[in-house]
Protein backbone atom coordinates (compact mmCIF):
# COMPACT_ATOMS: atom_id res chain seq x y z
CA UNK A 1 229.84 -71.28 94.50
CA UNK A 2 228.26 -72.83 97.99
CA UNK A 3 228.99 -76.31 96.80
CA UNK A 4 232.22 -75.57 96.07
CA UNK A 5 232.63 -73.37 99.91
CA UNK A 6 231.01 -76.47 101.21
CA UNK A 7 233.41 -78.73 99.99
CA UNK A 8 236.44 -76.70 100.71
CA UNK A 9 234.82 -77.17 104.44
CA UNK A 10 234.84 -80.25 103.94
CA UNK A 11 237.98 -80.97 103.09
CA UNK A 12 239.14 -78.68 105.36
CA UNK A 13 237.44 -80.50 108.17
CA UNK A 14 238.21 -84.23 107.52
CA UNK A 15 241.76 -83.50 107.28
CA UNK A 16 242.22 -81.53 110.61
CA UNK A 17 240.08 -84.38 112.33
CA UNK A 18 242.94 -86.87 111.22
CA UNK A 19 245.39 -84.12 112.35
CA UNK A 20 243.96 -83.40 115.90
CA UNK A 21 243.66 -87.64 116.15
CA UNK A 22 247.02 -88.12 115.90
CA UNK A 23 247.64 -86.00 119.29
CA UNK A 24 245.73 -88.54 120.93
CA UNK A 25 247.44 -91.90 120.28
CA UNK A 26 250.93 -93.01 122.45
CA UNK A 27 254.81 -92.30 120.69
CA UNK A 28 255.05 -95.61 119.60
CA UNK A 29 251.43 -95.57 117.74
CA UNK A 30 252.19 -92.08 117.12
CA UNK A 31 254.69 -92.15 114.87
CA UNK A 32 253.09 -94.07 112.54
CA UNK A 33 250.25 -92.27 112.39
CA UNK A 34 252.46 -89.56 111.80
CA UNK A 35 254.23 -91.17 108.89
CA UNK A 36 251.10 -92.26 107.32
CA UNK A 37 248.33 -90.09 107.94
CA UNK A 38 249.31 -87.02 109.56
CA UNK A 39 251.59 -86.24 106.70
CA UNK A 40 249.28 -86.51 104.51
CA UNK A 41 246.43 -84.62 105.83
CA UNK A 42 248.46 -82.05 106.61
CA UNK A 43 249.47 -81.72 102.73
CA UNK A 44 245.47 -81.94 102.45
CA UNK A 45 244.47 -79.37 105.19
CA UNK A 46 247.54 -76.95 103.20
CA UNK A 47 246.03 -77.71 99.67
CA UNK A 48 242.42 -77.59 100.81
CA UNK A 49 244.11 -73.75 102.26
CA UNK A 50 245.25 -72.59 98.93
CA UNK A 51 242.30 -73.75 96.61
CA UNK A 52 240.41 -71.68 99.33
CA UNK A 53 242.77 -68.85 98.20
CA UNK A 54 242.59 -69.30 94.51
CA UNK A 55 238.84 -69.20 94.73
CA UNK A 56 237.31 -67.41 97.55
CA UNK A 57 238.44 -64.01 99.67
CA UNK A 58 241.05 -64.06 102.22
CA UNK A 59 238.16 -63.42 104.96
CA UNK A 60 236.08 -66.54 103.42
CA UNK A 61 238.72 -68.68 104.51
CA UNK A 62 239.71 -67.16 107.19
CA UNK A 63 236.41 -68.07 108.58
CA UNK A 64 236.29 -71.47 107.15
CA UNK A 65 239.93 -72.47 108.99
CA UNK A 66 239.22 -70.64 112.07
CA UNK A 67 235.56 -72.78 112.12
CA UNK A 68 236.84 -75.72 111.30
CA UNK A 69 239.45 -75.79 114.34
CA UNK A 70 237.04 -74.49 116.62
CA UNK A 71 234.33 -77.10 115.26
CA UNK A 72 236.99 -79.94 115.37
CA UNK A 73 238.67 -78.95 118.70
CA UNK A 74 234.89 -78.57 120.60
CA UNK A 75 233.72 -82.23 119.25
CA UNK A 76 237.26 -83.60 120.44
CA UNK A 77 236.07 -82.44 123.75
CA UNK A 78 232.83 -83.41 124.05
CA UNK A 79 234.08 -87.18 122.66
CA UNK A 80 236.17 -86.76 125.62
CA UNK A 81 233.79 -86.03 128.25
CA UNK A 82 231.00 -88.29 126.83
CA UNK A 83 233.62 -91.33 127.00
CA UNK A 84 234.62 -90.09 130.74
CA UNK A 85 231.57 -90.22 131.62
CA UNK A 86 230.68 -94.00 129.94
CA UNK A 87 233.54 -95.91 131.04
CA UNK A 88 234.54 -95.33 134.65
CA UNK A 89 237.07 -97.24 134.82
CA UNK A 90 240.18 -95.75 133.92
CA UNK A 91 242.72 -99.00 133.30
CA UNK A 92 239.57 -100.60 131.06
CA UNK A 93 239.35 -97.51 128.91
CA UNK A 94 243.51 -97.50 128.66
CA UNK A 95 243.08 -101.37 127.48
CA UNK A 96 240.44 -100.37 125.01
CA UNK A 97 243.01 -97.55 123.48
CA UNK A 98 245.61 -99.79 123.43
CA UNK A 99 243.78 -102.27 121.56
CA UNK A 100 242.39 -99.74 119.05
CA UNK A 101 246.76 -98.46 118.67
CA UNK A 102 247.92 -101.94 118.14
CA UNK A 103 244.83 -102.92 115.75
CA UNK A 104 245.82 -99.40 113.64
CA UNK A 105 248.88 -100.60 113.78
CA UNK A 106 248.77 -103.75 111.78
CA UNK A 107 246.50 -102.34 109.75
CA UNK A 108 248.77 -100.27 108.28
CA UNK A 109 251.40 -102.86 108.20
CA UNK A 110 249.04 -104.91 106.75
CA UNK A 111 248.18 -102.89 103.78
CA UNK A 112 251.63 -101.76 103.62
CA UNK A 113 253.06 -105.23 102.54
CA UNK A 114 250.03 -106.93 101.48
């Protein structure tokens, strides 16, 4: 029974991650991250909700949802700071993001037609 709690945290947890990551990424990047992943772990993060229903009590996942947002939503802003705080130059860290949209961005592409 706490393997199976564990991995409903799990699941829980890996697909609000890609969810909150999503936010972070411009409209043009954005929508196809939305297409392809946020979709998706939202279906995940929903199923991940009703197996929790089907096998634990309403308050079990209750607390495993609200912890999971709250775990996800407090790393997001320590990531934050801690990358704040590394690069101080704002226009270098908006190149680096960018880069990491555009490189997403073929790699979906490229797995799309390939």
């Amino acid at each position: 029974m706490i393997i199976k709690y564990i991995g409903f945290l799990f699941t829980l947890l890996w697909s609000y991650t890609f969810i909150k990551s999503q936010s972070i990424f411009k409209k043009g990047s954005g929508i196809l991250i939305t297409i392809f992943v946020s979709n998706i772990s939202w279906f995940t993060f929903l199923a991940a909700c009703f197996y929790g229903f089907k096998n634990f009590s309403i308050y079990q996942v209750i607390l495993g949802v609200v912890f999971t947002v709250v775990l996800v939503h407090l790393a997001f802003a320590r990531l934050s700071e801690y990358i704040n705080s590394k690069i101080a130059d704002k226009n270098k860290l908006i190149r680096i993001k960018t880069i990491v949209e555009y490189l997403i961005i073929f790699l979906i592409v490229y797995y799309i037609f390939v």
